[in-house]
C-alpha atoms as a PDB file:
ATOM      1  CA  UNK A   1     -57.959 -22.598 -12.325  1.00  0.00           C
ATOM      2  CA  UNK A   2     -55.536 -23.106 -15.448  1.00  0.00           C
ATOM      3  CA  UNK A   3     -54.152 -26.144 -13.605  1.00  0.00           C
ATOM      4  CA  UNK A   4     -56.974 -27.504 -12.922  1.00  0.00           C
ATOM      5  CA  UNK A   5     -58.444 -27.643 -16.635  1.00  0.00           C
ATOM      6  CA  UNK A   6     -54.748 -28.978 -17.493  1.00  0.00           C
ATOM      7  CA  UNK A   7     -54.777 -31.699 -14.734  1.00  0.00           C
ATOM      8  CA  UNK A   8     -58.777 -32.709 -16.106  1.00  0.00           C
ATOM      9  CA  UNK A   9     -57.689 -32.655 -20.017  1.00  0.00           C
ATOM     10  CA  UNK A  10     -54.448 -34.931 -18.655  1.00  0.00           C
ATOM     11  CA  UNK A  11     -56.464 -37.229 -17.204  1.00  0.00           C
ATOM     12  CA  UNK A  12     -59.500 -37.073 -19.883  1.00  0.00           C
ATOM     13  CA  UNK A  13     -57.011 -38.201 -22.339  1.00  0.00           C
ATOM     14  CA  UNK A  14     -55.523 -41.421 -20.912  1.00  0.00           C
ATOM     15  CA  UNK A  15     -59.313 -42.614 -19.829  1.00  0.00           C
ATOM     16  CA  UNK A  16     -60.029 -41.895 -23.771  1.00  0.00           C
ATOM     17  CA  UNK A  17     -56.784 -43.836 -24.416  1.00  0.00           C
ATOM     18  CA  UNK A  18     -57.244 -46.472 -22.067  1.00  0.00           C
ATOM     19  CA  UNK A  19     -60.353 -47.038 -23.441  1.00  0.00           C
ATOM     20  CA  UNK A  20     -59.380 -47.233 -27.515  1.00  0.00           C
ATOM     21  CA  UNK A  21     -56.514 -49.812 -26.097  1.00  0.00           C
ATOM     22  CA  UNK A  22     -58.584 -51.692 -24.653  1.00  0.00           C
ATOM     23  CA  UNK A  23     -60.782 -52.725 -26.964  1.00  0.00           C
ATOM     24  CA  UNK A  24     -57.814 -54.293 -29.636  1.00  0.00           C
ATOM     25  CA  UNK A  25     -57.184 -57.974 -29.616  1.00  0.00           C
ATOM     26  CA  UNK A  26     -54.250 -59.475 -30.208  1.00  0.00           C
ATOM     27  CA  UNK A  27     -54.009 -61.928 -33.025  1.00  0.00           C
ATOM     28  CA  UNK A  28     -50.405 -64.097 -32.726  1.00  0.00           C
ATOM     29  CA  UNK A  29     -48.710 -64.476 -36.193  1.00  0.00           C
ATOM     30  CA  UNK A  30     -45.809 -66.766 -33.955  1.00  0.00           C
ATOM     31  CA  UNK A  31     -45.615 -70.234 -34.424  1.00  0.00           C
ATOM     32  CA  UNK A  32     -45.032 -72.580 -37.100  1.00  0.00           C
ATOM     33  CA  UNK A  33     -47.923 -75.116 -38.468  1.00  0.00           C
ATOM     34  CA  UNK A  34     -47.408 -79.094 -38.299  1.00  0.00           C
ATOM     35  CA  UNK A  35     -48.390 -81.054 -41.057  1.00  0.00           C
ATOM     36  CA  UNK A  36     -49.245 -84.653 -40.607  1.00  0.00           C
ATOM     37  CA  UNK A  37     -48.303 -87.135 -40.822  1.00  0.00           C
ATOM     38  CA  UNK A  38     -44.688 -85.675 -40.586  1.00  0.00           C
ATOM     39  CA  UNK A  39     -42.963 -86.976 -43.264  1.00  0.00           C
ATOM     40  CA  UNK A  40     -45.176 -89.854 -45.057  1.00  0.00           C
ATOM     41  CA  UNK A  41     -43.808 -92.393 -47.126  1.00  0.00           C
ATOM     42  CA  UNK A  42     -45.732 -93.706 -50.399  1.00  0.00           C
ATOM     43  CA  UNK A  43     -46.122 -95.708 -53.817  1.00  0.00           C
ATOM     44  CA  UNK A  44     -45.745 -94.114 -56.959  1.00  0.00           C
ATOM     45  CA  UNK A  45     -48.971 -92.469 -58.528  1.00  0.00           C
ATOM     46  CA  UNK A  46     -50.103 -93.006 -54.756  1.00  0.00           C
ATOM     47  CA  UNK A  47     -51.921 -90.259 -52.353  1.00  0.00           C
ATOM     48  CA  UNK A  48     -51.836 -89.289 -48.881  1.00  0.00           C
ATOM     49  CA  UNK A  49     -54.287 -86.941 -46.996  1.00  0.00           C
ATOM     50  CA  UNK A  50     -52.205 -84.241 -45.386  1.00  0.00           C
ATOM     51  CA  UNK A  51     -53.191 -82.377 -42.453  1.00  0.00           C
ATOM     52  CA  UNK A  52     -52.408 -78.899 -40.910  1.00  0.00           C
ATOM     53  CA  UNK A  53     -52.076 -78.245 -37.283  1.00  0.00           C
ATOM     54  CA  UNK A  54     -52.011 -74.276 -36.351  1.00  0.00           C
ATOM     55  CA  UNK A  55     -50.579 -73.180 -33.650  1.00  0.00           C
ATOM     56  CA  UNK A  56     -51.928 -73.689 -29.775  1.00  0.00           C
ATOM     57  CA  UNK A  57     -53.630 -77.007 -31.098  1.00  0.00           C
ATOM     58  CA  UNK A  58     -53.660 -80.141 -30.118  1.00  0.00           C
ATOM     59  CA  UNK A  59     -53.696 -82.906 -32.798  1.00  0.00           C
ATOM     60  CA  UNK A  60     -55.567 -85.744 -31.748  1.00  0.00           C
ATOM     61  CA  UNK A  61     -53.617 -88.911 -33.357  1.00  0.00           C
ATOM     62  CA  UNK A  62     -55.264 -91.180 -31.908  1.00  0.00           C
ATOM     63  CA  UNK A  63     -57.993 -90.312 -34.822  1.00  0.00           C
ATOM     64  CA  UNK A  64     -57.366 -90.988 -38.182  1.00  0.00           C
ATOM     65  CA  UNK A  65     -58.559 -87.303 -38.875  1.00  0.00           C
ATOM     66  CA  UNK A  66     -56.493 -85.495 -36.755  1.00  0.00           C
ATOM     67  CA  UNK A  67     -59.438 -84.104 -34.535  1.00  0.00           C
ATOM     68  CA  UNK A  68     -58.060 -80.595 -33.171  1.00  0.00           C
ATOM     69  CA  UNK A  69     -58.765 -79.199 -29.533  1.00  0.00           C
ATOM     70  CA  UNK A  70     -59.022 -76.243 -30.112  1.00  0.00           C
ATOM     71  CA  UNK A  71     -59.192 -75.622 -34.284  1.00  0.00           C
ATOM     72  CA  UNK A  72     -59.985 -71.853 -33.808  1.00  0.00           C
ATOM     73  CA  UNK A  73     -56.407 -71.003 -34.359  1.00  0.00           C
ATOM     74  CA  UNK A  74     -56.810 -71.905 -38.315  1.00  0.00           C
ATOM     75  CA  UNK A  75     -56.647 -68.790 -40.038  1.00  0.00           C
ATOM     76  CA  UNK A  76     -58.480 -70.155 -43.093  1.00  0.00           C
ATOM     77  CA  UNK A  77     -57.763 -70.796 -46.174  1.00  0.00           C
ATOM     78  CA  UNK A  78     -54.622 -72.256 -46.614  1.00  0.00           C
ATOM     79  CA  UNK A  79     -52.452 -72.180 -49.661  1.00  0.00           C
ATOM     80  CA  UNK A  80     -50.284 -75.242 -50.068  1.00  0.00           C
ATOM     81  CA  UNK A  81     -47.283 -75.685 -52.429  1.00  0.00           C
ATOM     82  CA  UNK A  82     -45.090 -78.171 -53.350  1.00  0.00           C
ATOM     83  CA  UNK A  83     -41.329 -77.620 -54.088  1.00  0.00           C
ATOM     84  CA  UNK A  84     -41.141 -79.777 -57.384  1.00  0.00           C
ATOM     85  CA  UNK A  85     -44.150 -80.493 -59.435  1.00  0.00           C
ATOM     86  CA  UNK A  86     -42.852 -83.161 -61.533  1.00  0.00           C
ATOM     87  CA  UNK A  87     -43.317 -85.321 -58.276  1.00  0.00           C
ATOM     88  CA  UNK A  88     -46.952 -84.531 -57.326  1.00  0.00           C
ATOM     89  CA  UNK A  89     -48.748 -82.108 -56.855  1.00  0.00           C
ATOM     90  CA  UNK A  90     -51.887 -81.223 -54.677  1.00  0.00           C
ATOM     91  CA  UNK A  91     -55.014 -82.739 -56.241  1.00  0.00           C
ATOM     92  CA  UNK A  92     -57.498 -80.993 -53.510  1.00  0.00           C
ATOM     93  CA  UNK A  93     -57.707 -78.738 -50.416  1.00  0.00           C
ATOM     94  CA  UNK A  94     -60.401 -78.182 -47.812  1.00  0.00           C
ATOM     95  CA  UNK A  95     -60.296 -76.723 -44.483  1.00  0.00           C
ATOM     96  CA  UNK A  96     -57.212 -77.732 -42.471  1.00  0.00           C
ATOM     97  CA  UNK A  97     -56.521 -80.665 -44.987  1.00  0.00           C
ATOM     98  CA  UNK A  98     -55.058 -81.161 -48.301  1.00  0.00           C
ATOM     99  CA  UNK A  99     -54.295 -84.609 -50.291  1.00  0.00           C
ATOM    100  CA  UNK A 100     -50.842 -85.070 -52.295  1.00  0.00           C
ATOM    101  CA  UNK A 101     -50.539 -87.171 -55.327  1.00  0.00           C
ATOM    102  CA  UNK A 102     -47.373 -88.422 -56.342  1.00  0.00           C
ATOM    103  CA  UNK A 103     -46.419 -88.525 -59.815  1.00  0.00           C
ATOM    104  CA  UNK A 104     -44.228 -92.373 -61.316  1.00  0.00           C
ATOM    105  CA  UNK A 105     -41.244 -90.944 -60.457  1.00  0.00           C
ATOM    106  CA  UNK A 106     -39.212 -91.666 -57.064  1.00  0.00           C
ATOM    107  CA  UNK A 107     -37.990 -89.014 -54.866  1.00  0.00           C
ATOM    108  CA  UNK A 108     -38.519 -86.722 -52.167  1.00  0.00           C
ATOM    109  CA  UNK A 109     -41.019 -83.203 -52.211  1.00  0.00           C
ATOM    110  CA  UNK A 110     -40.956 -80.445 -49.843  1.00  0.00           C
ATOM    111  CA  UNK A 111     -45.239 -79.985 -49.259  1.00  0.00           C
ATOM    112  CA  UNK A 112     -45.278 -76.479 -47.443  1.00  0.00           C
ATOM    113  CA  UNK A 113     -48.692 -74.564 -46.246  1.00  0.00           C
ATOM    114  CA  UNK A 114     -49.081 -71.553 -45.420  1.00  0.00           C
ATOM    115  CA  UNK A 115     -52.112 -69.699 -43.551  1.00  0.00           C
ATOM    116  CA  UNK A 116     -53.664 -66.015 -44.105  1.00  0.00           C
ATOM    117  CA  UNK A 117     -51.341 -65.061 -40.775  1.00  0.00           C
ATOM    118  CA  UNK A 118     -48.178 -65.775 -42.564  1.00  0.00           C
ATOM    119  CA  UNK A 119     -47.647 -68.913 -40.241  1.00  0.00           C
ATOM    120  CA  UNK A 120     -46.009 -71.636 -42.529  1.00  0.00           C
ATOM    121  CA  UNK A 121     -45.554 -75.823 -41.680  1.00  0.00           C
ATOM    122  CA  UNK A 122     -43.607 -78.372 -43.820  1.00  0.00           C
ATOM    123  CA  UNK A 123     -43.050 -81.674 -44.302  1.00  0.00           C
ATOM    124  CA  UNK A 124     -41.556 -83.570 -46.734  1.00  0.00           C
ATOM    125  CA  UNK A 125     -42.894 -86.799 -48.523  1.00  0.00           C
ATOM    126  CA  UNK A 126     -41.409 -89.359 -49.856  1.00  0.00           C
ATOM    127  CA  UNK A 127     -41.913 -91.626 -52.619  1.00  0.00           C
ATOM    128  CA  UNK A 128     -40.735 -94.972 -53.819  1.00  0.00           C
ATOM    129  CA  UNK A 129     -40.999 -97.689 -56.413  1.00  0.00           C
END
């Protein structure tokens, strides 16, 4: 009769366990983000609307917006940076976009974003006389 309660608490346990498992998702912090346009080139005291693409989306480029198919994968906000200040800096943010202003002097910036998963994109801009 021991057994048997043994056996029944055995298999009581991995039902109960089975169950808790089961009812997790998964969220995927792998995979970089895309910015685009990958790497833009602009004026001086000139800005560019940068978008993010997250992971398992589809940009559509065709638009001038960057449509995404799906955009569920945006694990909003996002916190962009750029690597030297004195070029430009980030003049406004909303959603999956961001717009970079250069500054009057030439050169290259790193622009890097970065969602609430950890998942990080970069591109770089350039700027010319």
């Amino acid at each position: 009769m021991q057994m048997k309660w043994g056996l029944a608490a055995a298999v009581l346990g991995l039902a109960v366990a089975g169950v808790a498992l089961t009812g997790c998702e998964e969220v995927s912090t792998d995979g970089a983000m895309e910015i685009l346009p990958s790497s833009p080139v602009i004026g001086l005291n000139a800005a560019v609307e940068l978008t993010a693409i997250p992971p398992g989306s589809t940009p559509d480029t065709s638009n001038a917006n960057y449509l995404l198919v799906p955009a569920t994968n945006a694990a909003l906000p996002f916190v962009w940076e750029v690597s030297n200040p004195e070029l430009g800096t980030i003049i406004s943010t909303g959603g999956l976009s961001a717009v970079y202003r250069s500054s009057r002097t030439p050169g290259t910036n790193a622009i890097k974003v970065r969602d609430q998963l950890n998942r990080e994109g970069v591109t770089v801009v350039t700027q010319y006389n």
